[in-house]
Every structure is written in structure tokens, then in C-alpha cells.
N, C-alpha and C. Protein backbone atom coordinates (compact mmCIF):
# COMPACT_ATOMS: atom_id res chain seq x y z
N UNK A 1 -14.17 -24.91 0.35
CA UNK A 1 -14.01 -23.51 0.02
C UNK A 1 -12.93 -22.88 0.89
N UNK A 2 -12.82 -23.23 2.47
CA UNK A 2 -11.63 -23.19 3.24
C UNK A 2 -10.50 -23.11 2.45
N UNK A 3 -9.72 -23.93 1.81
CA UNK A 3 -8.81 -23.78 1.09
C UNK A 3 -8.29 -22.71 -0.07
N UNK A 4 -9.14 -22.61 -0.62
CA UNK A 4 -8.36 -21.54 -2.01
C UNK A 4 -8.68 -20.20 -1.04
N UNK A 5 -9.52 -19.91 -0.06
CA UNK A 5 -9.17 -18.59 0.50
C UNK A 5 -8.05 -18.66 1.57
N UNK A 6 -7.84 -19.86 1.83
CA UNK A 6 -6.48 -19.99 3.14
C UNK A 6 -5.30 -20.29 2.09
N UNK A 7 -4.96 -20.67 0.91
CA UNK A 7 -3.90 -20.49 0.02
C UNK A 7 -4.54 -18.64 -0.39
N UNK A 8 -5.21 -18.36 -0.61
CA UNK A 8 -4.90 -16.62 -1.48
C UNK A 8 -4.59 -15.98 -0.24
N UNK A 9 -4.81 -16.06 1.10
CA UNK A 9 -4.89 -15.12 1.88
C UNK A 9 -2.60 -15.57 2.33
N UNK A 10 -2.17 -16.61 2.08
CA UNK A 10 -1.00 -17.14 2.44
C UNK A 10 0.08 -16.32 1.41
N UNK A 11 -0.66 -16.71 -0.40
CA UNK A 11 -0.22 -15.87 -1.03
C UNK A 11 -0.19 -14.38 -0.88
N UNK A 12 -1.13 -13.90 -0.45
CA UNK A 12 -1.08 -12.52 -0.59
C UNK A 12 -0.31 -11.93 0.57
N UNK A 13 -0.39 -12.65 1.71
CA UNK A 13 1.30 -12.59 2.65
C UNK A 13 2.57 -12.17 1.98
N UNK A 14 2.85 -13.48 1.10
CA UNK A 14 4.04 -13.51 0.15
C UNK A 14 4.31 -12.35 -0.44
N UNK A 15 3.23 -11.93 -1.15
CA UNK A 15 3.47 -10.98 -2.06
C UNK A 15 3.42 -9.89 -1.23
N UNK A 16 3.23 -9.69 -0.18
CA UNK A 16 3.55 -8.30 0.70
C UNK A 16 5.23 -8.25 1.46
N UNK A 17 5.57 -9.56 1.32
CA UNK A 17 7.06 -10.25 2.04
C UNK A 17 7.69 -9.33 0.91
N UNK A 18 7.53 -9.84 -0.44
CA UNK A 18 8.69 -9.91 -1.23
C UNK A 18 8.26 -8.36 -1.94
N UNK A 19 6.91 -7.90 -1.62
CA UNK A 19 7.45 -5.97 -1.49
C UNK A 19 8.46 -5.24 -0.58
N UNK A 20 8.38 -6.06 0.50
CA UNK A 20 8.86 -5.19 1.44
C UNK A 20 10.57 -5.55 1.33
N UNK A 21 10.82 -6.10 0.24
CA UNK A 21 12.32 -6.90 0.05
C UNK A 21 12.27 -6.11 -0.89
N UNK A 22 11.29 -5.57 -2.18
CA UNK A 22 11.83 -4.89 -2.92
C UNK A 22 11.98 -5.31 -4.15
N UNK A 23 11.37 -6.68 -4.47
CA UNK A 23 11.26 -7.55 -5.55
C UNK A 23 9.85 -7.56 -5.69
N UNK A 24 9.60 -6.69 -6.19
CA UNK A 24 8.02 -5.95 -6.98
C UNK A 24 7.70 -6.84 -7.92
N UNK A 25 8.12 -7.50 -9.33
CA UNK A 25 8.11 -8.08 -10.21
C UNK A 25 7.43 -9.40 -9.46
N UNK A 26 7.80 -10.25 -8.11
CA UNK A 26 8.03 -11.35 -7.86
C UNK A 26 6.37 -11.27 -7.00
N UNK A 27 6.64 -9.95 -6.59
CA UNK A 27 5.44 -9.33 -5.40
C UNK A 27 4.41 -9.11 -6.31
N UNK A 28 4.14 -8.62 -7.41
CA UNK A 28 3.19 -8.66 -8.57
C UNK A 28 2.61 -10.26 -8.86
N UNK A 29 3.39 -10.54 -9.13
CA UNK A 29 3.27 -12.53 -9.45
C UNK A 29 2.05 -12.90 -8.52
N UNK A 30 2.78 -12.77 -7.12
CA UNK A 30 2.31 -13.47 -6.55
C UNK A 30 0.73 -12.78 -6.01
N UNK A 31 0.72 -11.12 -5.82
CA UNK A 31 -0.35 -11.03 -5.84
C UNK A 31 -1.54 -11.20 -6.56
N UNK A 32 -1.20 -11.26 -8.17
CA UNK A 32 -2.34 -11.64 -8.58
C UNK A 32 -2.65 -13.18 -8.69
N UNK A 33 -1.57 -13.82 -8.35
CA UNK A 33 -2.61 -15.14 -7.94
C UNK A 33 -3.06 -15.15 -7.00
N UNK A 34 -3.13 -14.45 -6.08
CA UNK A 34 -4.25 -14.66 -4.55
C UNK A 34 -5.41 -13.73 -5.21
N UNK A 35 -5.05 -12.19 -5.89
CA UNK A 35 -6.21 -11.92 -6.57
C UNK A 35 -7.33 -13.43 -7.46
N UNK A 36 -6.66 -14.08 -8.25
CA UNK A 36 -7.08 -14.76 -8.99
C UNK A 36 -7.87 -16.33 -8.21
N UNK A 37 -6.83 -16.50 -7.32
CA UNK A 37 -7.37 -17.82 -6.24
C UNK A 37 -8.78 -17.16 -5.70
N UNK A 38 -9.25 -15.60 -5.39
CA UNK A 38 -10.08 -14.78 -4.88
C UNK A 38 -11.73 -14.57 -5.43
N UNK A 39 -10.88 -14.47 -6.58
CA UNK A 39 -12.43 -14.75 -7.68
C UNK A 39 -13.30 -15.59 -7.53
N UNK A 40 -14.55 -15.22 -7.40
CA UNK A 40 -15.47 -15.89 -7.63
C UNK A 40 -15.92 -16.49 -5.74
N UNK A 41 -15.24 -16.44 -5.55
CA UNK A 41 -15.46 -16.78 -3.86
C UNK A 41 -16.02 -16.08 -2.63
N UNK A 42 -16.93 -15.82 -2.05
CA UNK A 42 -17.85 -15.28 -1.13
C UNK A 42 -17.31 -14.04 -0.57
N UNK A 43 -15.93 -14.07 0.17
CA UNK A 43 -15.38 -13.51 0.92
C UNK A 43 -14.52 -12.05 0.39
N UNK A 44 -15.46 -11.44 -0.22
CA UNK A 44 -15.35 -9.72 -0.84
C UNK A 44 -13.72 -9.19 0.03
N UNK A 45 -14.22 -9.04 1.49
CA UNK A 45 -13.22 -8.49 2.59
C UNK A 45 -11.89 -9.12 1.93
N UNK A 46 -11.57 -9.95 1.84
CA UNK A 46 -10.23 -10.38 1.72
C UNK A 46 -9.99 -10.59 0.31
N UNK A 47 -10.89 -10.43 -0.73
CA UNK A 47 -10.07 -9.45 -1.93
C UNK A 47 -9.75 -8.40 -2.40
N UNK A 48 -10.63 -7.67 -1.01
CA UNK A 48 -10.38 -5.92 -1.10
C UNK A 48 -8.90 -6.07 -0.54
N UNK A 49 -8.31 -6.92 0.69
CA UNK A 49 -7.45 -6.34 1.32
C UNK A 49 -6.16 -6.97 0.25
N UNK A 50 -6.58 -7.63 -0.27
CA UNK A 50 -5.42 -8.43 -1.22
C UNK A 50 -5.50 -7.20 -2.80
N UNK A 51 -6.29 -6.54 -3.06
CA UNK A 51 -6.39 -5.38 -3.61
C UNK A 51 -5.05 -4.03 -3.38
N UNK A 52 -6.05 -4.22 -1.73
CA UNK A 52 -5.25 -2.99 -1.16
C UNK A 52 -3.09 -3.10 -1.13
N UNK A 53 -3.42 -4.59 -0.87
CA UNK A 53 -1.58 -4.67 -0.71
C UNK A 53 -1.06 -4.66 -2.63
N UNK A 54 -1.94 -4.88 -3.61
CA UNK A 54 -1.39 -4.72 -4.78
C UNK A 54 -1.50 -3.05 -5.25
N UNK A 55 -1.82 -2.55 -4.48
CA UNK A 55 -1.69 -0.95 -4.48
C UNK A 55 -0.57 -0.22 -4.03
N UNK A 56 -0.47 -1.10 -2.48
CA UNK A 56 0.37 -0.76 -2.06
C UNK A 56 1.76 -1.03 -2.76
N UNK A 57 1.80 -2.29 -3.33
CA UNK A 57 3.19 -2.69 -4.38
C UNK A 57 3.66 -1.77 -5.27
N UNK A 58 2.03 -1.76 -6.22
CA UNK A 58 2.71 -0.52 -7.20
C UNK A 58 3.30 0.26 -6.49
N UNK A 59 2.62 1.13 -5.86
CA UNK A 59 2.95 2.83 -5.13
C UNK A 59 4.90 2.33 -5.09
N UNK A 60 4.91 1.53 -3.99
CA UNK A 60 6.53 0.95 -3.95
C UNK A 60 7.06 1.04 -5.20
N UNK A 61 6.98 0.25 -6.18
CA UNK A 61 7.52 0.24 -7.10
C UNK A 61 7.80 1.39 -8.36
N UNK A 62 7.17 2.92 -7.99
CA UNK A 62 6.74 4.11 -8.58
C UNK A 62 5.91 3.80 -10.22
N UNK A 63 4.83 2.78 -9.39
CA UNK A 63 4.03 2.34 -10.78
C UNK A 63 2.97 2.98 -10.51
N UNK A 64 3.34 4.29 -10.76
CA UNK A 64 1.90 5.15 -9.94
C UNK A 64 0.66 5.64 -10.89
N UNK A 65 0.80 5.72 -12.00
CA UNK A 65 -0.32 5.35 -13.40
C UNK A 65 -0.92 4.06 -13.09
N UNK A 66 -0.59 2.55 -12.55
CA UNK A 66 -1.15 2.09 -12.47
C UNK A 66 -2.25 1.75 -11.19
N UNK A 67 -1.80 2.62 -10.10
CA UNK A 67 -2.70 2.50 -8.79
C UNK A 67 -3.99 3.35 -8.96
N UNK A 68 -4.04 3.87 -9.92
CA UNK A 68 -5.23 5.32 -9.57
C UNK A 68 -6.99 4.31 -9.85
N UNK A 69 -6.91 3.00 -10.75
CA UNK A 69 -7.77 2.28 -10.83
C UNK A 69 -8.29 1.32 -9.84
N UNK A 70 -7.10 0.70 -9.27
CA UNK A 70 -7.32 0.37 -7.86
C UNK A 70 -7.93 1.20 -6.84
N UNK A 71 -7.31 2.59 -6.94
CA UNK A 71 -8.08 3.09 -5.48
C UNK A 71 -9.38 3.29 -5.50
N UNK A 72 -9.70 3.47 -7.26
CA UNK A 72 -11.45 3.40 -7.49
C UNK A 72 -11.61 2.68 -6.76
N UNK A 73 -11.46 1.71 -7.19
CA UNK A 73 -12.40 0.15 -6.53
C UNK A 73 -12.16 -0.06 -5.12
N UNK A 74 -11.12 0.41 -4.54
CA UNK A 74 -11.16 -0.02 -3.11
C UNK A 74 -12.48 1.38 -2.41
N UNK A 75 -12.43 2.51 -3.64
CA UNK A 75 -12.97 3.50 -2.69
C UNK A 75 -14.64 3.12 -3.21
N UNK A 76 -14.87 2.60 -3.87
CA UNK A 76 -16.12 2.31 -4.16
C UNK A 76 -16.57 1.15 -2.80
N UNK A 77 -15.64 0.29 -2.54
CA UNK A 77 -15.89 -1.11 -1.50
C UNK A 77 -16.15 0.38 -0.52
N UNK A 78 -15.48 1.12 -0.08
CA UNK A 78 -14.84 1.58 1.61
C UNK A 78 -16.78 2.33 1.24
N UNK A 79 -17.51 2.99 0.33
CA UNK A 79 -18.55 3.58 0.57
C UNK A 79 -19.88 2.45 0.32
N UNK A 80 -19.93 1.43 -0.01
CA UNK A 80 -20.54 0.64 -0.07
C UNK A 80 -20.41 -0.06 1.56
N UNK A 81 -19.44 -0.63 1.84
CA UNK A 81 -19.72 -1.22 2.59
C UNK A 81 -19.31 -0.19 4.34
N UNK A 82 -19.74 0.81 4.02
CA UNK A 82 -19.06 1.89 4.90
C UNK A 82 -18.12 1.18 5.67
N UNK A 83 -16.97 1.20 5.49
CA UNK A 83 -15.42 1.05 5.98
C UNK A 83 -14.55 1.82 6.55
N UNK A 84 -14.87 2.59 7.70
CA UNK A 84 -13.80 3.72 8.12
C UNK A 84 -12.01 2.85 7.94
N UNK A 85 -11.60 2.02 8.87
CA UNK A 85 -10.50 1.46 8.42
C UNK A 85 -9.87 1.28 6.74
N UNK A 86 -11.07 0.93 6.12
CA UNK A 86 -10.37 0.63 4.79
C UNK A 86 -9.87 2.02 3.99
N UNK A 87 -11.05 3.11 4.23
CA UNK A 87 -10.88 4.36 3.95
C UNK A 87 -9.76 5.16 4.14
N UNK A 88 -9.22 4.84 5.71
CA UNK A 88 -7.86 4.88 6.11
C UNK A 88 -6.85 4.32 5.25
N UNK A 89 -6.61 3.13 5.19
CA UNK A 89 -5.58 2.69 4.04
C UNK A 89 -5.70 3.53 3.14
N UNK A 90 -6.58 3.76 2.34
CA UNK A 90 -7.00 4.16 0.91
C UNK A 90 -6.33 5.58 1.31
N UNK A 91 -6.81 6.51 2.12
CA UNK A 91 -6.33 7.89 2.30
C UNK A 91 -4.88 7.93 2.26
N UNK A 92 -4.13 7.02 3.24
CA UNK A 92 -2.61 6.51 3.21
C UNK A 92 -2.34 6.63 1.68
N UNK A 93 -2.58 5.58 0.85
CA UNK A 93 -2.31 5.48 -0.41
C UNK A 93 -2.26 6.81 -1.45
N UNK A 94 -3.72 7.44 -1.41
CA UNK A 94 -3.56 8.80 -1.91
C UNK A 94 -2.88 9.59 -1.40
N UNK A 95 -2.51 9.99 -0.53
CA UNK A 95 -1.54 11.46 0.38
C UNK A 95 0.24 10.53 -0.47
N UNK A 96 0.24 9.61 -0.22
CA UNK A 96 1.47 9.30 -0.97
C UNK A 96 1.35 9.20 -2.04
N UNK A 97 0.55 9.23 -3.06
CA UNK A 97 0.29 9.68 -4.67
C UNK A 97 0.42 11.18 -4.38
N UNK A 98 -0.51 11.67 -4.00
CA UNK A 98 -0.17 13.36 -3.65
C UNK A 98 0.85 13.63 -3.38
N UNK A 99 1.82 13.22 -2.78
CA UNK A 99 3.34 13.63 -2.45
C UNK A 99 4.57 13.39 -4.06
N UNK A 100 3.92 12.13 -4.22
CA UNK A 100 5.14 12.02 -5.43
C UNK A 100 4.59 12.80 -7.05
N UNK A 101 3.42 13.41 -6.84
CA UNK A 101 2.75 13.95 -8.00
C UNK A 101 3.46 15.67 -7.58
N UNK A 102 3.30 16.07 -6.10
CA UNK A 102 3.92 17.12 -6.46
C UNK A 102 3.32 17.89 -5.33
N UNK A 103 1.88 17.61 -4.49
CA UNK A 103 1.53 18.22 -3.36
C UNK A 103 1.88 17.41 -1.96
N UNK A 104 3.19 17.61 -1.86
CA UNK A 104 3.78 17.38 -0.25
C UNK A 104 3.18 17.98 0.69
N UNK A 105 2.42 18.54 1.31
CA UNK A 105 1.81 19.21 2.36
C UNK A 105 0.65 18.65 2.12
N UNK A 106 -0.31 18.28 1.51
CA UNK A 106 -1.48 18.21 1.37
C UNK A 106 -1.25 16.33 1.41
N UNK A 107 -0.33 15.69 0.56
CA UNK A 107 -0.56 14.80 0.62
C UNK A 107 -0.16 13.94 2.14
N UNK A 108 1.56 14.77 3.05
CA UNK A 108 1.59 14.43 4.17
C UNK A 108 0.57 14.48 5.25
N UNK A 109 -0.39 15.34 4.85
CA UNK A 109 -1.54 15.67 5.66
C UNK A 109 -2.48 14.51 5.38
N UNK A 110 -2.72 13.84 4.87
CA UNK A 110 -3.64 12.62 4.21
C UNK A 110 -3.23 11.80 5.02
N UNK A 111 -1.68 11.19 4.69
CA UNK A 111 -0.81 10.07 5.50
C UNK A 111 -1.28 10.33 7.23
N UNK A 112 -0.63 11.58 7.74
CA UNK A 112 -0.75 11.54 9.07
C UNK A 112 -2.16 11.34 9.21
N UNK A 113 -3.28 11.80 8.51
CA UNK A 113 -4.31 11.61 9.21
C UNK A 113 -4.74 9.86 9.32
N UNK A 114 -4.12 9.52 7.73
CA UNK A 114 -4.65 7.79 8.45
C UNK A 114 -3.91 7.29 9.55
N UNK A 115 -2.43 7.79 9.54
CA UNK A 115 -1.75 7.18 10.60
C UNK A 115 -2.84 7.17 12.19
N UNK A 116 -2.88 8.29 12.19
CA UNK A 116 -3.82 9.26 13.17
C UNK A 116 -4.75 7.95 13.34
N UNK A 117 -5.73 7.55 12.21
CA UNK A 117 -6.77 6.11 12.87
C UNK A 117 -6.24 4.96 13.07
N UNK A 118 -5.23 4.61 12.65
CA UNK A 118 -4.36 3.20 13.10
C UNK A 118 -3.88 3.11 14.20
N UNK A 119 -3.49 4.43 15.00
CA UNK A 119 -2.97 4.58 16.28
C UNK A 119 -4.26 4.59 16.90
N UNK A 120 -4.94 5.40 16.94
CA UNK A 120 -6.33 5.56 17.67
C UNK A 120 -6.76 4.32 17.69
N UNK A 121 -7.06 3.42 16.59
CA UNK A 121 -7.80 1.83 16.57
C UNK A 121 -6.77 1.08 17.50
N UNK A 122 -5.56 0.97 17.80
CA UNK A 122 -4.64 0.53 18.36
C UNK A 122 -3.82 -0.59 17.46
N UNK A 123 -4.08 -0.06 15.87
CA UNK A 123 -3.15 -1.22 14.90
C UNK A 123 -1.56 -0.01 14.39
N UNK A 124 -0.88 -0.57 16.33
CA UNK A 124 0.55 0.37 15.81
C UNK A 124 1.03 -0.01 14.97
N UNK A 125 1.29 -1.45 13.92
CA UNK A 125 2.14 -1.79 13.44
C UNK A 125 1.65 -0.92 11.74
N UNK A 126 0.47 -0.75 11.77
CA UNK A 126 0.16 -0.14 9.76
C UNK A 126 0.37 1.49 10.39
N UNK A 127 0.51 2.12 11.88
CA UNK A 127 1.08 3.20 12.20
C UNK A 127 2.13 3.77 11.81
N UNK A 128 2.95 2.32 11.99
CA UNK A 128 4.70 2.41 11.68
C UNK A 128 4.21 2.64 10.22
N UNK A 129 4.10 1.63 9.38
CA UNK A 129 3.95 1.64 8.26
C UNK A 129 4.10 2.91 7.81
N UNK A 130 2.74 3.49 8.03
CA UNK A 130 2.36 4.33 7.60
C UNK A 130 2.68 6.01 7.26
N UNK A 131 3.60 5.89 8.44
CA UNK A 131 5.13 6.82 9.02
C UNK A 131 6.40 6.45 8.63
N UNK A 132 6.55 4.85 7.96
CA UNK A 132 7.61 4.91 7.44
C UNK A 132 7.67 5.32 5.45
N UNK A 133 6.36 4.91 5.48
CA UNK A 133 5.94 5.75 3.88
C UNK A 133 5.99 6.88 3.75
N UNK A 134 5.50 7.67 4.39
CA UNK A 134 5.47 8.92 4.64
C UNK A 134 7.14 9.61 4.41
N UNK A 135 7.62 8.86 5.30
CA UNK A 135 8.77 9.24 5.69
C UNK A 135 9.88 8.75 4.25
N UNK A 136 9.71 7.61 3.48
CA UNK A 136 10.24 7.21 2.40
C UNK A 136 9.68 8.29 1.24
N UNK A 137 8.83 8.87 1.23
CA UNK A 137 8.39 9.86 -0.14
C UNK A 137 8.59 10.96 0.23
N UNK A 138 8.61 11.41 1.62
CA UNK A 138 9.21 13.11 1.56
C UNK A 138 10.60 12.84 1.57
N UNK A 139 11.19 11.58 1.38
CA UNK A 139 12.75 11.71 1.32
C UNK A 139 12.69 11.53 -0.45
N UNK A 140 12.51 10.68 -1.11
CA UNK A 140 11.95 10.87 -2.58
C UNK A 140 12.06 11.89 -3.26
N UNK A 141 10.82 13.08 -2.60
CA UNK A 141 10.78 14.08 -3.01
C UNK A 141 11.81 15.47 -3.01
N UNK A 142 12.87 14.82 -1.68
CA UNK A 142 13.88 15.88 -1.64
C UNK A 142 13.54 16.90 -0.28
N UNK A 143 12.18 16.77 0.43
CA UNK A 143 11.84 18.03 1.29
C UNK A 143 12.43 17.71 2.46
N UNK A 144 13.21 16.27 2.39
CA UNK A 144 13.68 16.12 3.85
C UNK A 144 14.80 15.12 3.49
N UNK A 145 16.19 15.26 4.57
CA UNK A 145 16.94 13.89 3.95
C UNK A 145 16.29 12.85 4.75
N UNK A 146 16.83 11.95 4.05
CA UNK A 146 16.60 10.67 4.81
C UNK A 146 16.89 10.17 6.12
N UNK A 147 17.98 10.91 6.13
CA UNK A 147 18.84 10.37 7.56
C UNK A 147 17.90 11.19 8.90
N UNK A 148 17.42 11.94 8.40
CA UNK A 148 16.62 12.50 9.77
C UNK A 148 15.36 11.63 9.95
N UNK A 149 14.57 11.36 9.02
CA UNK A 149 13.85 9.84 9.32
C UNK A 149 13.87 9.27 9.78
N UNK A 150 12.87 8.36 10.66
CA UNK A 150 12.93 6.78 11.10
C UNK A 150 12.48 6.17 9.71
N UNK A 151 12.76 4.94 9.57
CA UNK A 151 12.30 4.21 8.57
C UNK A 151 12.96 4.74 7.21
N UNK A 152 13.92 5.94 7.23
CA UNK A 152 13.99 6.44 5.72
C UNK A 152 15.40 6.02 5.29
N UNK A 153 16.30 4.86 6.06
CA UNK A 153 17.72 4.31 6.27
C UNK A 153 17.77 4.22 4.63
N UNK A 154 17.28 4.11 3.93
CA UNK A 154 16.83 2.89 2.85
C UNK A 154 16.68 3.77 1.46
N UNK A 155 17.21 3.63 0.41
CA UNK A 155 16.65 4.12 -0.92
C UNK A 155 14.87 4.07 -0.88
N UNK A 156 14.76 5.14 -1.50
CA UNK A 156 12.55 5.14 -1.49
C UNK A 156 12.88 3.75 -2.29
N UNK A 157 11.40 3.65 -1.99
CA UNK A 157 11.09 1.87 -2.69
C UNK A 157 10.74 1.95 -4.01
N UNK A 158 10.75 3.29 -4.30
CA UNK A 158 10.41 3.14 -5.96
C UNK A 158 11.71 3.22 -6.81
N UNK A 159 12.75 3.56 -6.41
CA UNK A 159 13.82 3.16 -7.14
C UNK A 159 14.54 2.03 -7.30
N UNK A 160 14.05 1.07 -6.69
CA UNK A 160 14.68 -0.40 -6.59
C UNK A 160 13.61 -1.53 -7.46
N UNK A 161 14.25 -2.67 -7.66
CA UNK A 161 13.40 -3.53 -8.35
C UNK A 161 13.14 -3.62 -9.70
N UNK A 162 13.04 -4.37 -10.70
CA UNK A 162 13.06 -4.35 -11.96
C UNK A 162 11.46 -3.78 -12.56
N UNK A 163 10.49 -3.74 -11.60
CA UNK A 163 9.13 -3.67 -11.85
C UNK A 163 9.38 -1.99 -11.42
N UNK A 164 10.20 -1.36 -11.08
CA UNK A 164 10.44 0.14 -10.61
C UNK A 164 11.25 0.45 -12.21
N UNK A 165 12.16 1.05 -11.38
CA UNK A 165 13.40 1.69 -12.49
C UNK A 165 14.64 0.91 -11.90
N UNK A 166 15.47 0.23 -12.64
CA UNK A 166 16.65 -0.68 -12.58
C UNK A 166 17.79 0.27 -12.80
């Protein structure tokens, strides 16, 4: 049983690699085969988090009709299995749906606050993250340029990629 969760958990690496490159289409692929390697196998935790990074893809890719079903299910796991961390992600995810739907204040307020538990837990690196999303959708949205950003060097991630707008 070791195996198909140490190949989905390898895949679902991949498919977070080749989001963060911007090849969504390739990052889709590959996440749902670690979704699919996932099925049926004991270990819930690590198909929520292989969930959570195919959320995170869409959002990248401005496939944002398709994340709102995902966050059900991750927000159904985060109250079932009371999850403050996972809840965090999940809040991340919504405040950046809230931003590109049209409430920038309310939704930056979401972001900072998960940032807010990733720093506090001491996981700086989904901090950065989490500040560089932030920082990629209020440039998106126009309320800030980019160049005053850290992390915002870069076209938002939803305009790139064939699984975005080409």
C-alpha cells in the first residue's frame, strides 16, 4: 500500500512544479492522477492535500467556476476532522476568489489572515506563498501595480497557460 500513496504523493509534487511554471493543462494531468492513485486508499489527509493543490491550480489558471466545489469538500474535511491549518489554506483560497470576483478588501483580509496562521505555526514558506497570491490578484485586479509587490515581477497566473486564457 506504501507505494501508490508514495507515487500520488510524488505526483502531486509534480503537479504543483508544473503550476508554479504555469503549465496548468500539464499540472491538471498530473493532479488528477495522484487524485486517482488516492482513491480508495486509507490515507484521507493526503487526498485532501492533493485536493487542496488542485484548487490551488485552478485559482492559477482563472478556472474559478471550477474551484467553488472543491472548497466544499475541503471545507466539509477542515469541520469534520477539525483542521485549523487546513481551514487556513481553504480561507487563503476563498479571500483570493473574493478578490477576483470583485471584493478586494474583504477578500485581502481572508489571505492575510491565513498568512497570519502560517507565520504563527512557523510554515514561512505557504507565508510567502500566501503573500505572493495575494500580491498576484491585487495586481490582477488593478488596485496595485505590480512592481510595488514582492512576488508580483510576473504576469497574474491566470493569464498564462492554455488551461487559463492563451
Amino acid at each position: 500500500m506504501g507505494r501508490p500513496l508514495s507515487r500520488a504523493i510524488a505526483v502531486s509534487q509534480l503537479a504543483e512544479i508544473a503550476g508554479r511554471l504555469e503549465d496548468y493543462d500539464r499540472a491538471l494531468e498530473l493532479i488528477d492522477q495522484g487524485l486517482a492513485l488516492l482513491c480508495g486508499l486509507p490515507q484521507a489527509r493526503s487526498y485532501v492535500i492533493s485536493l487542496g493543490i488542485r484548487a490551488d491550480i485552478l485559482i492559477a489558471a482563472g478556472r474559478l467556476d471550477d474551484v467553488e466545489p472543491i472548497l466544499e469538500e475541503l471545507a466539509r474535511y477542515e469541520r469534520e476532522q477539525q483542521d485549523p491549518l487546513g481551514a487556513a489554506f481553504n480561507q487563503k483560497r476563498r479571500g483570493l476568489l473574493a478578490i477576483y470576483h470583485g471584493d478586494v478588501e474583504g477578500g485581502a483580509r481572508m489571505v492575510r489572515e491565513a498568512l497570519g496562521v502560517f507565520a504563527a505555526k512557523g510554515l514561512l514558506h505557504y507565508a510567502q506563498d500566501a503573500e505572493q497570491s495575494l500580491a498576484r490578484a491585487l495586481a490582477t485586479t488593478g488596485e496595485v501595480k505590480a512592481q510595488q509587490l514582492p512576488g508580483a515581477a510576473h504576469p497574474p497566473m491566470s493569464r498564462r497557460g492554455s488551461a487559463g486564457r492563451r
